[in-house]
N, C-alpha and C. Protein backbone atom coordinates (compact mmCIF):
# COMPACT_ATOMS: atom_id res chain seq x y z
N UNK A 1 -147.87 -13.47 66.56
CA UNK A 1 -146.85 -12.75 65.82
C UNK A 1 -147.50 -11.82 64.80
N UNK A 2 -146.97 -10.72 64.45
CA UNK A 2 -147.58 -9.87 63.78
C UNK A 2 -145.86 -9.88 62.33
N UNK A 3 -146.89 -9.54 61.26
CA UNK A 3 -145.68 -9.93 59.82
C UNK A 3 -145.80 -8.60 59.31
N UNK A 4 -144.67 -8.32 59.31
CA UNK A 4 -144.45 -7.25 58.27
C UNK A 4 -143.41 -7.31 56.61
N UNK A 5 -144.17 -6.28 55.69
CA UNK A 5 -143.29 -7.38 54.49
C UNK A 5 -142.40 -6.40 53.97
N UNK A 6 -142.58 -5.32 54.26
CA UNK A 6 -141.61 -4.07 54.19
C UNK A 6 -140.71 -4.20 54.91
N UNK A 7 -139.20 -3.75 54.10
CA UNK A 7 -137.83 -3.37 54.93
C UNK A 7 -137.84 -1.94 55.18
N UNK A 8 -138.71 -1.01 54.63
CA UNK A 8 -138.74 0.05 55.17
C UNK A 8 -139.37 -0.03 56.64
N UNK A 9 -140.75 -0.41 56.87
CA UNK A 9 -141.44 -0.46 58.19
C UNK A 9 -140.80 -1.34 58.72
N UNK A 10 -139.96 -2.47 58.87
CA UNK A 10 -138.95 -3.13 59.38
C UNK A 10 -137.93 -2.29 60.69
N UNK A 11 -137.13 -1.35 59.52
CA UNK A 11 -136.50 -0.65 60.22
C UNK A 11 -137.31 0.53 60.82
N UNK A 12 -138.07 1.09 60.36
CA UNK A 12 -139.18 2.14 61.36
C UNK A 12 -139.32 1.36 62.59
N UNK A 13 -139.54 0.11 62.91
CA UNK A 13 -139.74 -0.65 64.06
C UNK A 13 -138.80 -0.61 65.03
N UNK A 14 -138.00 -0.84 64.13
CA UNK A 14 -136.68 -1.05 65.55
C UNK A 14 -135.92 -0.07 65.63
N UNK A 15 -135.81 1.13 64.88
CA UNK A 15 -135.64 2.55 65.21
C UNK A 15 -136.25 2.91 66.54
N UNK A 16 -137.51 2.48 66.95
CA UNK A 16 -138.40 2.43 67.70
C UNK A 16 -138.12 1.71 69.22
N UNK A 17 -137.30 0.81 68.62
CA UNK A 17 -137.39 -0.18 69.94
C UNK A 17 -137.46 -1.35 69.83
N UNK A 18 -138.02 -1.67 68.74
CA UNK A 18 -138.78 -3.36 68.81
C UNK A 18 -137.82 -4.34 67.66
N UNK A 19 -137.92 -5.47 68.47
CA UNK A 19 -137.12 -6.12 68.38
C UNK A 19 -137.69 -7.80 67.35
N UNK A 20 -137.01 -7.56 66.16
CA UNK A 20 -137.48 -8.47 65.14
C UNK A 20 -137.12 -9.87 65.78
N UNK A 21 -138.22 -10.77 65.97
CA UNK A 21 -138.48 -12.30 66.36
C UNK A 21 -138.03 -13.25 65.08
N UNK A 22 -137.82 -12.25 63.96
CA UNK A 22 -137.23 -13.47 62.69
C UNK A 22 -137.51 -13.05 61.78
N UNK A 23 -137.23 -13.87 60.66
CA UNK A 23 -137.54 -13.58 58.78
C UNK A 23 -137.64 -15.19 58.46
N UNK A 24 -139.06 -15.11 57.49
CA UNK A 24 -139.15 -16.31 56.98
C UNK A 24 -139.52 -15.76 55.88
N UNK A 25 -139.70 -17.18 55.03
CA UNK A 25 -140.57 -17.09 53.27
C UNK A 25 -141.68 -16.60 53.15
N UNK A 26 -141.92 -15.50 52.01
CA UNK A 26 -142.95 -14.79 51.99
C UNK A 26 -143.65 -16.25 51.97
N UNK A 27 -145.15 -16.32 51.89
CA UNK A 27 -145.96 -17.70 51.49
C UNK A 27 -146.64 -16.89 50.25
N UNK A 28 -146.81 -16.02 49.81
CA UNK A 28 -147.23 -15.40 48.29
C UNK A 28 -146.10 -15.51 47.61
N UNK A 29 -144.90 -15.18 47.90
CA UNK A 29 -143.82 -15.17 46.91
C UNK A 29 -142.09 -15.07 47.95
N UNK A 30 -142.14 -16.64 47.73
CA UNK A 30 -140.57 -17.03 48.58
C UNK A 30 -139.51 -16.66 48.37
N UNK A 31 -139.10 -15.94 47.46
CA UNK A 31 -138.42 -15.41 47.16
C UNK A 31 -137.99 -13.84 48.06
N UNK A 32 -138.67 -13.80 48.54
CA UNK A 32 -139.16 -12.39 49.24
C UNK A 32 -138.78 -13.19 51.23
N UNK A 33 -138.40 -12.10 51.71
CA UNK A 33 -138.51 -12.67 53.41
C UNK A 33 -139.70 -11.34 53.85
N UNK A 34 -140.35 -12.45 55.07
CA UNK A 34 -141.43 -11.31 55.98
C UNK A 34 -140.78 -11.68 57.30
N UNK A 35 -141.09 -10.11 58.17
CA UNK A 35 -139.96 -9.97 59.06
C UNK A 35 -141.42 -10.12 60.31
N UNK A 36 -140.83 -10.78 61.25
CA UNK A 36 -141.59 -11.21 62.23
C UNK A 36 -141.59 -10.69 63.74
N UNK A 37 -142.74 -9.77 64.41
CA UNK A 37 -142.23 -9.12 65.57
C UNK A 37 -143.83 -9.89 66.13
N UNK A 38 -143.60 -9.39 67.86
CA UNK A 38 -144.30 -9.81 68.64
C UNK A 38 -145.89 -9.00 68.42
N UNK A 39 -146.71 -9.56 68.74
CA UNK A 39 -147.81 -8.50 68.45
C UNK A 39 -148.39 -8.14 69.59
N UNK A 40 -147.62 -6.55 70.13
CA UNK A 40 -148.99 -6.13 70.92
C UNK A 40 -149.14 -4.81 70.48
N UNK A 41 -150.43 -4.38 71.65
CA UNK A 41 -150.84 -3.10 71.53
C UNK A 41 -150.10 -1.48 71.00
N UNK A 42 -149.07 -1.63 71.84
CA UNK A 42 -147.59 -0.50 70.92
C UNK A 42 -147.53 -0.56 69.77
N UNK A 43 -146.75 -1.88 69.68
CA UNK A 43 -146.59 -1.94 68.36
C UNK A 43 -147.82 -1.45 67.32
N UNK A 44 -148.96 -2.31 67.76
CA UNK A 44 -149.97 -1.62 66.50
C UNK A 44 -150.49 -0.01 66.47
N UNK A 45 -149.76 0.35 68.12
CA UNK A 45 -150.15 2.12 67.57
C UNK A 45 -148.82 2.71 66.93
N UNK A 46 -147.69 2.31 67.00
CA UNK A 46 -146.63 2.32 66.18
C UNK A 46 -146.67 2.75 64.82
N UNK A 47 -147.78 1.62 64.16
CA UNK A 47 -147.89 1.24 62.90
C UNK A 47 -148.89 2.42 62.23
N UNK A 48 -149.66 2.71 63.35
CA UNK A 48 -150.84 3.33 62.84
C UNK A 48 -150.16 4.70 62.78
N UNK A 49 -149.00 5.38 63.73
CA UNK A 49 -148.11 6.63 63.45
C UNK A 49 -147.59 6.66 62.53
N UNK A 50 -147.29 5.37 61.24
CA UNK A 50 -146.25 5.08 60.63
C UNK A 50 -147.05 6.08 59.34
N UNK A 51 -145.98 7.12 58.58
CA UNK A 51 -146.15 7.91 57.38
C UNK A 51 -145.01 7.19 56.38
N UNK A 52 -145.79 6.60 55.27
CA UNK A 52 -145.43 6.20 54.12
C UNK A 52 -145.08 7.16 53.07
């Protein structure tokens, strides 16, 4: 699984296509959710297109 902790790159994802596997507790700060997608190769060139 690959974690992302942004709701912005969240939705950049599935604008995209990809389809969130879940939200759990940050483990730095629980208060917070990290959003959980599958990890492959797309996805990480996805990420690497991604402009902040």
């Amino acid at each position: 699984m690959y974690i992302i902790k942004h709701l912005r790159v969240k939705t950049y994802l599935e604008d995209l296509g990809f389809i969130c596997k879940g939200a759990i507790p940050d483990r730095n700060n629980p208060r917070y959710s990290v959003f959980l997608f599958e990890d492959t190769e797309y996805l990480r060139q996805a990420l690497s297109n991604y402009k902040k």
